[in-house]
Protein backbone atom coordinates (compact mmCIF):
# COMPACT_ATOMS: atom_id res chain seq x y z
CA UNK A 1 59.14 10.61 120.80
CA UNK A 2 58.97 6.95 120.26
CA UNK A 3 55.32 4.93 121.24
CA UNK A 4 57.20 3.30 123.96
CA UNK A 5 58.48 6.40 126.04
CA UNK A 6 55.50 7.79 125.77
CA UNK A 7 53.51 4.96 126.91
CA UNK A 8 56.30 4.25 129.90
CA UNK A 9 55.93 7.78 131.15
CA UNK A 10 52.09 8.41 130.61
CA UNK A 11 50.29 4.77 130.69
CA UNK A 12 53.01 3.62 133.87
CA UNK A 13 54.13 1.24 130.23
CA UNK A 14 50.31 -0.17 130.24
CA UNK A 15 49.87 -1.04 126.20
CA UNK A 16 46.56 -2.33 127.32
CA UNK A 17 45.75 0.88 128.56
CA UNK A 18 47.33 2.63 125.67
CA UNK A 19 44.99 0.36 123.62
CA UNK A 20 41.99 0.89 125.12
CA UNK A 21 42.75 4.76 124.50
CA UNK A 22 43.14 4.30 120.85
CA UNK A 23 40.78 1.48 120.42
CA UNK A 24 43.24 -0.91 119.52
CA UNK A 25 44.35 -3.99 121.04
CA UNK A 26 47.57 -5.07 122.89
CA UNK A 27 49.25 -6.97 120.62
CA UNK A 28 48.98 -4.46 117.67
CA UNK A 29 50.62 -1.76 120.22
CA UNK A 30 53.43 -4.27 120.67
CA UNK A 31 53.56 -4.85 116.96
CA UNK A 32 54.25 -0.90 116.74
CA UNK A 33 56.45 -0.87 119.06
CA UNK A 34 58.59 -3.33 117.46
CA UNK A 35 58.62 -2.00 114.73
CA UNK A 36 56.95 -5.30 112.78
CA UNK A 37 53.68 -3.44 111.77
CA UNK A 38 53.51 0.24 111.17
CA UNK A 39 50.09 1.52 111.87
CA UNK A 40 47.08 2.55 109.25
CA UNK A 41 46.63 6.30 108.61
CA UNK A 42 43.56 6.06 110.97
CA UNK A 43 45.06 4.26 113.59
CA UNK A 44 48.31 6.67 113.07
CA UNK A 45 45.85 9.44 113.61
CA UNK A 46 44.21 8.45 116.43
CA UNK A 47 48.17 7.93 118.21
CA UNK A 48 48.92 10.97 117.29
CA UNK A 49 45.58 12.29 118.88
CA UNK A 50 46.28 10.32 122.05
CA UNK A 51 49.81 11.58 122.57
CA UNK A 52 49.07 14.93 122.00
CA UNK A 53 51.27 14.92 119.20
CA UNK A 54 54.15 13.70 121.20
CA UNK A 55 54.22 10.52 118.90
CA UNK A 56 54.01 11.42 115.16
CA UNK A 57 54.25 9.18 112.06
CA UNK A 58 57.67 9.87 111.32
CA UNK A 59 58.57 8.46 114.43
CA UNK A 60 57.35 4.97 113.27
CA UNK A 61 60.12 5.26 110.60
CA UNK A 62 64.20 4.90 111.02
CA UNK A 63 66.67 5.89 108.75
CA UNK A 64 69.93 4.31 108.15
CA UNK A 65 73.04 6.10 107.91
CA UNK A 66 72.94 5.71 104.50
CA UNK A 67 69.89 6.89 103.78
CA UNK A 68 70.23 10.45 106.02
CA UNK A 69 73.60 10.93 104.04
CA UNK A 70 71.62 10.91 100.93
CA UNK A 71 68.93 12.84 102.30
């Protein structure tokens, strides 16, 4: 499940509150969400936590189509 689903459906799409749940600010959940900034293994962790594992590393990664082919 992508970051921002999850935060739509669980924080009513509040990254501030998602934030404060991670201990985190804002901007860096909007920088995850955009995919600009993937998060540090302990900050990765602590989503993961927070989600329940709804939200998992791999989902902070996208594959091209040429990339899965080769997979």
């Amino acid at each position: 499940m992508k970051l921002t689903l999850w935060i739509q459906q669980h924080c009513g799409g509040s990254r501030k509150e998602f934030a404060k749940m991670i201990g985190s600010s804002p901007q860096a959940i909007y920088r995850y969400e955009d995919g600009d900034r993937v998060p540090a293994p302990k900050v990765m962790h602590k989503i993961v936590e927070a989600t329940g594992g709804d939200v998992t590393p791999n989902d902070f990664f996208s594959l091209n189509d040429d990339q899965t082919e080769a997979a």
